[in-house]
Protein backbone atom coordinates (compact mmCIF):
# COMPACT_ATOMS: atom_id res chain seq x y z
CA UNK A 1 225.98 108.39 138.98
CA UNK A 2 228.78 109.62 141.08
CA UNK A 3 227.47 109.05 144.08
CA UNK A 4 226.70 105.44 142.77
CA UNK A 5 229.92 105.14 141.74
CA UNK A 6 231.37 106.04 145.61
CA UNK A 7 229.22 103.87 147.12
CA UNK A 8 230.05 101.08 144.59
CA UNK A 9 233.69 101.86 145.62
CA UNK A 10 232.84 101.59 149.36
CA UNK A 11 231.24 98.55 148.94
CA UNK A 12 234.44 96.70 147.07
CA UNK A 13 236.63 98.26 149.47
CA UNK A 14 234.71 97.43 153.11
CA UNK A 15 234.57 93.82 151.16
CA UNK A 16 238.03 93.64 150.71
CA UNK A 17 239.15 94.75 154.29
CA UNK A 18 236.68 91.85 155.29
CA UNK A 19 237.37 88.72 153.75
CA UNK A 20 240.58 89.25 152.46
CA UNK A 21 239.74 88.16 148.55
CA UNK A 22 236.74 88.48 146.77
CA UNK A 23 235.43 88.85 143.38
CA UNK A 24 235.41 92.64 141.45
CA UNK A 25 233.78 92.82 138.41
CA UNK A 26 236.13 94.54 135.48
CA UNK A 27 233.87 97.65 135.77
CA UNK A 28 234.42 98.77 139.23
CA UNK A 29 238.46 97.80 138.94
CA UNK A 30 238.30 100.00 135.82
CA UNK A 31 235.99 102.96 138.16
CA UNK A 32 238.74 102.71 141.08
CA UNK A 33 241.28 103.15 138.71
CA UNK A 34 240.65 106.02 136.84
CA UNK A 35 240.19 107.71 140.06
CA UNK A 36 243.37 106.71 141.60
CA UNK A 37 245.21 107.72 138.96
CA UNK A 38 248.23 109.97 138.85
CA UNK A 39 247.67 111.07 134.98
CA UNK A 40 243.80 111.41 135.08
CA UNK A 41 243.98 113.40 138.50
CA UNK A 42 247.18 115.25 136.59
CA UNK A 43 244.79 116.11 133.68
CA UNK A 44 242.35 117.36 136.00
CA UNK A 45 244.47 119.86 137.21
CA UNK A 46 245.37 121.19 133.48
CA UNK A 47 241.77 121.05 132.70
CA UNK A 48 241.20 123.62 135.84
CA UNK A 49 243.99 125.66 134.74
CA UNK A 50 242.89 125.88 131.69
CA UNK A 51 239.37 127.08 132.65
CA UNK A 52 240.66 129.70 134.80
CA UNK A 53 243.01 130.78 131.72
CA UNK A 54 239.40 130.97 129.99
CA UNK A 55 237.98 132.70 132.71
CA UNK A 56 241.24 135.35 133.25
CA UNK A 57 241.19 136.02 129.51
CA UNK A 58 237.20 136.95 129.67
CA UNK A 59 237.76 139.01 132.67
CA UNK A 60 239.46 142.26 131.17
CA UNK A 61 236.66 143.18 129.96
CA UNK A 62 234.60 143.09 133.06
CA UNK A 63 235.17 146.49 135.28
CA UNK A 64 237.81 146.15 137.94
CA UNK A 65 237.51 148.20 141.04
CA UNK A 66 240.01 149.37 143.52
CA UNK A 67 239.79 151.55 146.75
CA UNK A 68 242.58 153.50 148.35
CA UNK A 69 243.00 155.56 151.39
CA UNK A 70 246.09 157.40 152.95
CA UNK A 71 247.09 160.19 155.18
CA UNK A 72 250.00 162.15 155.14
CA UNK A 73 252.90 160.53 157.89
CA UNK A 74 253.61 164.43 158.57
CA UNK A 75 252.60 168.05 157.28
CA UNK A 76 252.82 168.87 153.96
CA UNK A 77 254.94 171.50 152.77
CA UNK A 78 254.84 173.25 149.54
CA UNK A 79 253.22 172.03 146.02
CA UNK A 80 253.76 168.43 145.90
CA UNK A 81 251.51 168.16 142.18
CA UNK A 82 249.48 165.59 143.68
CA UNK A 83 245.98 165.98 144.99
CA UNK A 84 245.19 165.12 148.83
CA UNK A 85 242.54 162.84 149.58
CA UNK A 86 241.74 160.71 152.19
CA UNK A 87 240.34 158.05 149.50
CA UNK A 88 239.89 157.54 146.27
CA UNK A 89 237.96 154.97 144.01
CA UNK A 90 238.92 153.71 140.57
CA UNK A 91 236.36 151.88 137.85
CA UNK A 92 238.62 150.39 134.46
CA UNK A 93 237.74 148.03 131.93
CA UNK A 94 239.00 146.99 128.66
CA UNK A 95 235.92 147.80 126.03
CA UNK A 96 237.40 146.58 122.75
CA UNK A 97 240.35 145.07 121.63
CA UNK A 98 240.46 142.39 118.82
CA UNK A 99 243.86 140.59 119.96
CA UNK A 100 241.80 140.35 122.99
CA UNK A 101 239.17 137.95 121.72
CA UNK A 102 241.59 136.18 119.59
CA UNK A 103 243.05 135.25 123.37
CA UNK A 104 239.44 134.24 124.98
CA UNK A 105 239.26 131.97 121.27
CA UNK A 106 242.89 130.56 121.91
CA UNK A 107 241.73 129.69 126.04
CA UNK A 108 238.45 128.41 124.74
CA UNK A 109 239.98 125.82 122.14
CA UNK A 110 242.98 125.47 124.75
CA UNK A 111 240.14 124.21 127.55
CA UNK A 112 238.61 121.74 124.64
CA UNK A 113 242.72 120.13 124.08
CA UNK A 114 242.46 119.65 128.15
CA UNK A 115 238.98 117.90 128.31
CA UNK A 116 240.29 116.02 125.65
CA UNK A 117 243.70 114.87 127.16
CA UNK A 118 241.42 113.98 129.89
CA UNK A 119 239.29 111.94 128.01
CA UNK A 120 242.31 110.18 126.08
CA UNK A 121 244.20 110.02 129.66
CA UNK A 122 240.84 108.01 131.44
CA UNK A 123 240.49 105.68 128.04
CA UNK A 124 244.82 104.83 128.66
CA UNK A 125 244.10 104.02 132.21
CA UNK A 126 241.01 102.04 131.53
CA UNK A 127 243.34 99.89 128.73
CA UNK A 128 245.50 99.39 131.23
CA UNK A 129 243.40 98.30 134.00
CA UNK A 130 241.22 95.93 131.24
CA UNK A 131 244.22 94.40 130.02
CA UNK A 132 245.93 93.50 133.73
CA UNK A 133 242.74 92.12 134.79
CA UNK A 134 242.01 90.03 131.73
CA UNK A 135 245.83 88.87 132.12
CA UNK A 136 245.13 88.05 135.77
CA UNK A 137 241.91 86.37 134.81
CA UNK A 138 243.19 84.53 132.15
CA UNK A 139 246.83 83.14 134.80
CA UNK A 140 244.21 82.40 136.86
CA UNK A 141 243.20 79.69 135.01
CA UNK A 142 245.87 78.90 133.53
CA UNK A 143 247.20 78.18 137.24
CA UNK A 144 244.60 75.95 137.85
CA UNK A 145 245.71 74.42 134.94
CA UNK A 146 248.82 74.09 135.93
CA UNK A 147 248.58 72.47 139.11
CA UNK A 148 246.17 70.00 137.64
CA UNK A 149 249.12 69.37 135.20
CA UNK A 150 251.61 68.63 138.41
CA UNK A 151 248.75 66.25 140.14
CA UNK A 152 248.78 64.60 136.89
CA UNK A 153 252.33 64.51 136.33
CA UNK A 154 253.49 63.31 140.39
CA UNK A 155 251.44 60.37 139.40
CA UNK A 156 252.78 59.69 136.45
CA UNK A 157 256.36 59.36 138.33
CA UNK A 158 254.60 57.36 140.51
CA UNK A 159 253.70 55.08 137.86
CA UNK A 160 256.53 54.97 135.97
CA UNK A 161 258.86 54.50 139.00
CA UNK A 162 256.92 51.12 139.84
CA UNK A 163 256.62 50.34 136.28
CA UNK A 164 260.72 50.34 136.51
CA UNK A 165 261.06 48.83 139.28
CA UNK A 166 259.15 45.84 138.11
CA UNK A 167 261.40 45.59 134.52
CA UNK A 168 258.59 46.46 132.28
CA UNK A 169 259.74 50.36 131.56
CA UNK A 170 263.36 51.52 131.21
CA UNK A 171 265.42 53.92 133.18
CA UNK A 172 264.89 56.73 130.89
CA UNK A 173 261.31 56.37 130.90
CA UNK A 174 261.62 56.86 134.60
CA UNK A 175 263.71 60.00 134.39
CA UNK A 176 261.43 61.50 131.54
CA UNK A 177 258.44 61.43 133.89
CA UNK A 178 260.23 63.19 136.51
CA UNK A 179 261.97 66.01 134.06
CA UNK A 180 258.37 66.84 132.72
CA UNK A 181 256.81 66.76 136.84
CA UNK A 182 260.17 69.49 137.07
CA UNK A 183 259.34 71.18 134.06
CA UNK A 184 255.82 71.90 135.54
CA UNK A 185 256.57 72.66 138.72
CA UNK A 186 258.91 75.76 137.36
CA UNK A 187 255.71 76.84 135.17
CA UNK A 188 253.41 76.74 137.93
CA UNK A 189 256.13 78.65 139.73
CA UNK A 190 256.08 80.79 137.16
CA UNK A 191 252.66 81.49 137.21
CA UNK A 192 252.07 82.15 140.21
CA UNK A 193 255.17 84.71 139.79
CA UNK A 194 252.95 86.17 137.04
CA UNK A 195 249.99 86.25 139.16
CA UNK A 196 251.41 88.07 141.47
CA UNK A 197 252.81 90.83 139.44
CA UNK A 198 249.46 91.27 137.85
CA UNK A 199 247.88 91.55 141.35
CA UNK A 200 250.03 93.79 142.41
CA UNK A 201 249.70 96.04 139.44
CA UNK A 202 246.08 96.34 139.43
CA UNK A 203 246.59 97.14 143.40
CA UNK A 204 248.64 100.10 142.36
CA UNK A 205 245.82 100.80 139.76
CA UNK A 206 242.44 100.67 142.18
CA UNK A 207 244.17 101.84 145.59
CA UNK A 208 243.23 98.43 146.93
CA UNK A 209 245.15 96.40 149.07
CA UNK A 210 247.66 93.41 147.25
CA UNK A 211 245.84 89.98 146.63
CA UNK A 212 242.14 91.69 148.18
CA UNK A 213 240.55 91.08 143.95
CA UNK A 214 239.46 87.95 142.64
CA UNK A 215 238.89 88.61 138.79
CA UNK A 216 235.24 87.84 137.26
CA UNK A 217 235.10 86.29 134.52
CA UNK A 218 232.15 87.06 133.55
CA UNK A 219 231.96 90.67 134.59
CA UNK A 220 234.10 90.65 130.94
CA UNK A 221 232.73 92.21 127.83
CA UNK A 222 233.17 90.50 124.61
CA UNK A 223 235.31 92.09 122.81
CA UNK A 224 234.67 92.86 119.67
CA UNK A 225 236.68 91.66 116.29
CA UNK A 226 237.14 95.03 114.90
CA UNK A 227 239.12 94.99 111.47
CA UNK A 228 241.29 97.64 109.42
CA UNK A 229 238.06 98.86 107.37
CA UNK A 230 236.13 99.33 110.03
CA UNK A 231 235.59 102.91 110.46
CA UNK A 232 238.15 104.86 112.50
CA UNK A 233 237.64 107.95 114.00
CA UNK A 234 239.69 110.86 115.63
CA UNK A 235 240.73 109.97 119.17
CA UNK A 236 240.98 112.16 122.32
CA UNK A 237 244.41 112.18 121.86
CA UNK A 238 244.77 113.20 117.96
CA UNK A 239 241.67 115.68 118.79
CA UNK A 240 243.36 117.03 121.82
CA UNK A 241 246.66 117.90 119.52
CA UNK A 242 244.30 119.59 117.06
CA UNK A 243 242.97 121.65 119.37
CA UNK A 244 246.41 122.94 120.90
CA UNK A 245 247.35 124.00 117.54
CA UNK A 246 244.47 126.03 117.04
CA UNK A 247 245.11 127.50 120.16
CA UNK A 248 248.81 128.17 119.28
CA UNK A 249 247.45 129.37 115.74
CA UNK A 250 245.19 131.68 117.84
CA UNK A 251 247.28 133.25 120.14
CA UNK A 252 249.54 133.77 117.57
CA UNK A 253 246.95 135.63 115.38
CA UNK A 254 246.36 137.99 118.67
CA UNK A 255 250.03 138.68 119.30
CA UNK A 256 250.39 139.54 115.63
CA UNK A 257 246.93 142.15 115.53
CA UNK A 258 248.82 143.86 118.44
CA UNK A 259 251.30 145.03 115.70
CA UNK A 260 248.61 147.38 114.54
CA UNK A 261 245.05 147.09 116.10
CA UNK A 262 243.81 149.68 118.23
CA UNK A 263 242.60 149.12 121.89
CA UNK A 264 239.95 151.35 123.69
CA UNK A 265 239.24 150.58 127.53
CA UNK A 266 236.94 153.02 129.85
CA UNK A 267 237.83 154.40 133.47
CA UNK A 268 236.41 156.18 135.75
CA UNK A 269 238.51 157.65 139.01
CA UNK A 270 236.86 159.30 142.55
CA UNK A 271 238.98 161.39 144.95
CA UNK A 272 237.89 162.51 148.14
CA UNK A 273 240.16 165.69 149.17
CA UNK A 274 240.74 166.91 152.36
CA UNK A 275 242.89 170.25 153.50
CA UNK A 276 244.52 168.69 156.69
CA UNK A 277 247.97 168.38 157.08
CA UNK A 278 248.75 170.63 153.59
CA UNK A 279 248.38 174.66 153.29
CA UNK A 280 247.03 173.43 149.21
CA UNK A 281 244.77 175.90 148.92
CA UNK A 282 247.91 178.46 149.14
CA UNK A 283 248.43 177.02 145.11
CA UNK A 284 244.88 177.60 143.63
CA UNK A 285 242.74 180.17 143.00
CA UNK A 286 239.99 179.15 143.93
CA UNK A 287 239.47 175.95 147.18
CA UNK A 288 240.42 172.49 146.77
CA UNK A 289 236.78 171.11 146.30
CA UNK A 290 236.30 168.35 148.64
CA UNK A 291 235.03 165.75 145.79
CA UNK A 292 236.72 164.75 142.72
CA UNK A 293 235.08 163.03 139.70
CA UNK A 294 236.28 162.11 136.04
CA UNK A 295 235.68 159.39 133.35
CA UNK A 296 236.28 158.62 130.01
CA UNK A 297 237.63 156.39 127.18
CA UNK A 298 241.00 155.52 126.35
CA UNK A 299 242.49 154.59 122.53
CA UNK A 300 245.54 153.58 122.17
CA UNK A 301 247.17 153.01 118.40
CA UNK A 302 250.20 151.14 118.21
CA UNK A 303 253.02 152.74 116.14
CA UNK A 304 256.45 150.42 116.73
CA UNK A 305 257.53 148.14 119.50
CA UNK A 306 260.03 145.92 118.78
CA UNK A 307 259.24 143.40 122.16
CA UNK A 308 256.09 142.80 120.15
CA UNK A 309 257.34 142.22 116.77
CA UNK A 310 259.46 139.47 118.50
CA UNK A 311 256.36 138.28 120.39
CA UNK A 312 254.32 137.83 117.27
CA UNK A 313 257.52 135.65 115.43
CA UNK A 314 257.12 133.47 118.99
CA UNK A 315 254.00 133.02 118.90
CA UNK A 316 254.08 131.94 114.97
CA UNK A 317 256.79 130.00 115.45
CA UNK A 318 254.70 127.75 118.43
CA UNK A 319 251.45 127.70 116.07
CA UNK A 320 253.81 126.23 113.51
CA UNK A 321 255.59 123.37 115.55
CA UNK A 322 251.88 122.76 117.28
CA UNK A 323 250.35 122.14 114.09
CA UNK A 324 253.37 120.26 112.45
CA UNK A 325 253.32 117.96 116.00
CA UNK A 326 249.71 117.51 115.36
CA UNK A 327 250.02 116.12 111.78
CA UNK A 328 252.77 113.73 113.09
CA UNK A 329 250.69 112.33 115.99
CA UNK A 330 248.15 111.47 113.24
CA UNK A 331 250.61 109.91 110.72
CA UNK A 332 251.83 107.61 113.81
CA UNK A 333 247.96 106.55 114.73
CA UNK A 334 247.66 105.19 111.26
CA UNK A 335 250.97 103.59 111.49
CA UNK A 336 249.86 101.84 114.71
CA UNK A 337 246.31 100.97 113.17
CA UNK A 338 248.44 99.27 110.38
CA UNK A 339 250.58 97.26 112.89
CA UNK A 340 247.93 95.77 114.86
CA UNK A 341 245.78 95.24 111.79
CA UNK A 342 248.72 92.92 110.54
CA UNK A 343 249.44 91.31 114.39
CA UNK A 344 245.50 90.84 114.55
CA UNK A 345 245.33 89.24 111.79
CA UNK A 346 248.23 86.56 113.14
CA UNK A 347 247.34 86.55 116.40
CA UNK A 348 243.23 85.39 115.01
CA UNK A 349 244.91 82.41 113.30
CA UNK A 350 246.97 81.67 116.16
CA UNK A 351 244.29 81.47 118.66
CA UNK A 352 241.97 79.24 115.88
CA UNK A 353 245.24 76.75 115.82
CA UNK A 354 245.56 77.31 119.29
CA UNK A 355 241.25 76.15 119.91
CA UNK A 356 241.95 73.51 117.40
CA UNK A 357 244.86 71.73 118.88
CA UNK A 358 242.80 71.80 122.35
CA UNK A 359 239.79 70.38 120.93
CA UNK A 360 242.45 67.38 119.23
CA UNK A 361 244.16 66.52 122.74
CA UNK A 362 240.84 66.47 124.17
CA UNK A 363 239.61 63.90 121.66
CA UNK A 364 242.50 62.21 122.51
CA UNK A 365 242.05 61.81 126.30
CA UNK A 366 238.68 60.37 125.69
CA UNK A 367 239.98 57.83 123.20
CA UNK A 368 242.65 57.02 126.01
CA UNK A 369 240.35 56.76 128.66
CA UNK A 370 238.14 54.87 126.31
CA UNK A 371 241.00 52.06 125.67
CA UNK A 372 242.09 52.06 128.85
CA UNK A 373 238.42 50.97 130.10
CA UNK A 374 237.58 48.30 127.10
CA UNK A 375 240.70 47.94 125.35
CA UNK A 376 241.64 48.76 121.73
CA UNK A 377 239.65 45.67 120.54
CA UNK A 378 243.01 44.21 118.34
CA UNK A 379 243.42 41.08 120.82
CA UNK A 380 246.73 39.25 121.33
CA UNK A 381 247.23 38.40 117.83
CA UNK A 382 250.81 38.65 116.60
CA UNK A 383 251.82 42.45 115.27
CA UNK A 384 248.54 44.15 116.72
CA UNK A 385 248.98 47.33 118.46
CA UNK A 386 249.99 46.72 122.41
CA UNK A 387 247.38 48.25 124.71
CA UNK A 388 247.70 51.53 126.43
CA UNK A 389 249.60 51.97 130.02
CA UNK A 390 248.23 53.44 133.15
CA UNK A 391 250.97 56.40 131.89
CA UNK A 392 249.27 56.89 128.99
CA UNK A 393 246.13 58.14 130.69
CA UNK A 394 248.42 60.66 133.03
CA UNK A 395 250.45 62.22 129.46
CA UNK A 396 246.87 62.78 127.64
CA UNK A 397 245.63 64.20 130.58
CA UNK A 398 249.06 66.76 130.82
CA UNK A 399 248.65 67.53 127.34
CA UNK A 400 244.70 68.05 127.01
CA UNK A 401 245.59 70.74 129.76
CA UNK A 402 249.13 72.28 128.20
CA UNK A 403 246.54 72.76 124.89
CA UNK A 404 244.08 74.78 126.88
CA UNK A 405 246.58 76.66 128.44
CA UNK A 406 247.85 77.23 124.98
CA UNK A 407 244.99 78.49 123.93
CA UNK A 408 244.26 80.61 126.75
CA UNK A 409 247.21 82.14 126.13
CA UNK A 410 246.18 82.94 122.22
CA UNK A 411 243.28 84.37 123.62
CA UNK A 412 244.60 86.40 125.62
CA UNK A 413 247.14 88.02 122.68
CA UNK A 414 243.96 88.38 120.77
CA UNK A 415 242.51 90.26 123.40
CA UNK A 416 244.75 92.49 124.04
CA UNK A 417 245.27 93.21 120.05
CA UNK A 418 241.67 93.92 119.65
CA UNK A 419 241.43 96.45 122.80
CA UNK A 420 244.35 98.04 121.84
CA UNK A 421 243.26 98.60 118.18
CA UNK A 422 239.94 99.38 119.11
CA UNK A 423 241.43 102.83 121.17
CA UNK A 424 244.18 103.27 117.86
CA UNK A 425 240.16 102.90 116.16
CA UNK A 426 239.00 105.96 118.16
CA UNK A 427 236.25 103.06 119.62
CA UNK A 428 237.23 102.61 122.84
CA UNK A 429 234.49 104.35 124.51
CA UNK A 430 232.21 102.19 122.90
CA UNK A 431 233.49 99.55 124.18
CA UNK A 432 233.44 101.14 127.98
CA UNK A 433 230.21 102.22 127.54
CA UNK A 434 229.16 98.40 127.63
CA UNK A 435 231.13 97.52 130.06
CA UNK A 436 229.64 99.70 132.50
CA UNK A 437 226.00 98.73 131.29
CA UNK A 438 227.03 94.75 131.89
């Protein structure tokens, strides 16, 4: 799959450098981001250090081994109370000590928090990326919009100015038409504005160069309506904080067993001796033997040490504010699950008013056009209604399109509710999972 996944990269990039601007599905701008980002590649890192925290904590109980070797810069004089050797060899290894494993626990759960704050720090970059490309998707259109909206609106200047010319409109007809072409203009400036923030951002996102995507629409997911009952589960983030604490909680229980648990480690220590350079065997009855040998275990009972009372009141005192932090991270996930619930719920009417009003003015334009090509059918009889202008046509044609960009707009809220309370949910791998199967 990784391999995939590079050459899927490859492909989007070589693509890019080519024709300048072409289409990347949601999926592969969500791919290139999480690997060209700062936090993921930053959680990395603590997951790494974490496992070689595991790994160091596991370790004192595997033997280390050292060598040595030295001679004498000049002749030895006299009993120095150390033994000369040309080398010597040393074997030592913790063999029990409970603190010990309450360490390799604390480093175990303390790797689980980092793979977690991994997990939680890919799902945060994939919102991110989703949400900027759905935005740029959704400007897109609403550009397009837009600058059918000018078209529509130079023309119906155009009209209107004749129409004033000739005496059948007045003077502030005239000027309306051209405030609403101005109007336009500075929201299709403003889109475009927008667009090219958006670009931009997901260019910092993906690694790829400014302006090279082209957002596919239907490389989108449907999202899903997800409500406050539906069932929410821990996140990588609330899990990861969890985990911390029972490492803090763990360590702490270590520093504390130090107080009073014993510790028992085994060595084992080879010298070779050697008589040059020394008059030794003037100090011994018998010769210096030439090979030296010992093992054995160690135990060591603490009585009192004061640097490890202290320790132990640390360490409680970080398990403490760990697990209290903890608590509070999942007090504010159900305060956020509440919020969005109630915007959700706003934002779903919004965007049904919102599809309404669009399906209205579109109604509308096809009863204009309608009149415009047979007439209203009420004749020239006095106090019947006065058939439609040319201008008409252009301001139900300006409004059909300020509805749908309307409710492109409410669609796009509602989006980025449901995405957003869909991670607060604990669901947003679910949601990943089918984007990368689309």
């Amino acid at each position: 799959m990784k391999v995939s996944a590079c050459i899927l990269c490859g492909i989007a990039l070589a693509a890019c450098s080519v024709v300048g601007s072409a289409q990347v599905s949601l999926g592969t701008v969500v791919d290139l981001a999480q690997r060209n980002s700062s936090s993921v590649k930053l959680a990395q890192a603590d997951v790494q250090k974490a496992a070689a925290s595991l790994s160091e904590s596991r370790d004192a109980f595997i033997p280390s081994m050292s060598f040595g070797s030295g001679l004498p810069a000049f002749p030895e004089v006299g009993f120095t109370g150390n033994l000369p050797s040309i080398w010597d060899a040393t074997v030592q290894s913790m063999v029990f000590s409970m603190p010990q494993f309450r360490y390799i626990q604390a480093a175990r759960r303390g790797l689980q928090a980092a793979q977690l704050n991994l997990k939680d720090a890919r799902e945060q970059v994939a919102l991110d990326a989703a949400v900027a490309y759905i935005d740029l998707d959704t400007v897109t259109s609403e550009l397009d919009a837009a600058r059918q909206q000018e078209v529509d609106a130079n023309r119906l200047v155009t009209i209107e100015q004749q129409r004033t010319q000739a005496g059948v409109d007045a003077e502030n007809i005239f000027l309306q038409a051209r405030l609403t072409a101005a109007e336009l203009k500075l929201k299709r400036i403003h889109l475009e504005a927008r667009a090219a923030t958006l670009t931009k951002q997901i260019s910092l996102l993906t690694g790829l160069p400014t302006g090279s995507i082209k957002p596919d629409h239907g490389s989108i997911p449907e999202i899903p309506a997800v409500r406050a009952d539906t069932t929410a589960q821990p996140t990588a983030a609330q899990q990861s904080a969890l985990m911390a604490a029972k490492a803090k909680e763990r360590t702490a229980r270590g520093d504390l067993e130090r107080l009073f648990m014993p510790q028992v480690g085994f060595g084992v220590l080879y010298n070779r001796n050697t008589t040059l350079l020394n008059d030794i065997n003037k100090y011994y009855a018998n010769a210096l033997p030439t090979n030296d040998f010992s093992s054995g275990f160690s135990i060591r009972l603490p009585l009192f040490d004061a640097e490890l009372h202290a320790k132990a009141k640390e360490s409680a005192a970080d398990a403490l504010r760990a697990k209290v932090e903890a608590e509070q991270a999942e007090r504010q996930t159900d305060l956020e699950i509440a919020q969005l619930t109630g915007n959700l719920r706003e934002l779903d009417a919004q965007a049904e008013i919102a599809g309404l009003k669009q399906q209205i003015a579109n109604d509308q334009l096809k009863t204009v056009l309608t009149e415009l090509e047979v007439g209203n059918g009420a004749g020239g009889e006095p106090g019947a209604p006065a058939q439609l202008s040319p201008s008409a046509e252009q301001q139900a044609r300006i409004d059909e399109r300020q509805k749908f960009e309307d409710a492109l707009d409410a669609g796009l809220n509602l989006s980025k509710a449901r995405l957003n309370l869909l991670r607060a949910l604990g669901h947003m791998q679910d949601w990943l999972n089918e984007l990368h199967a689309k």
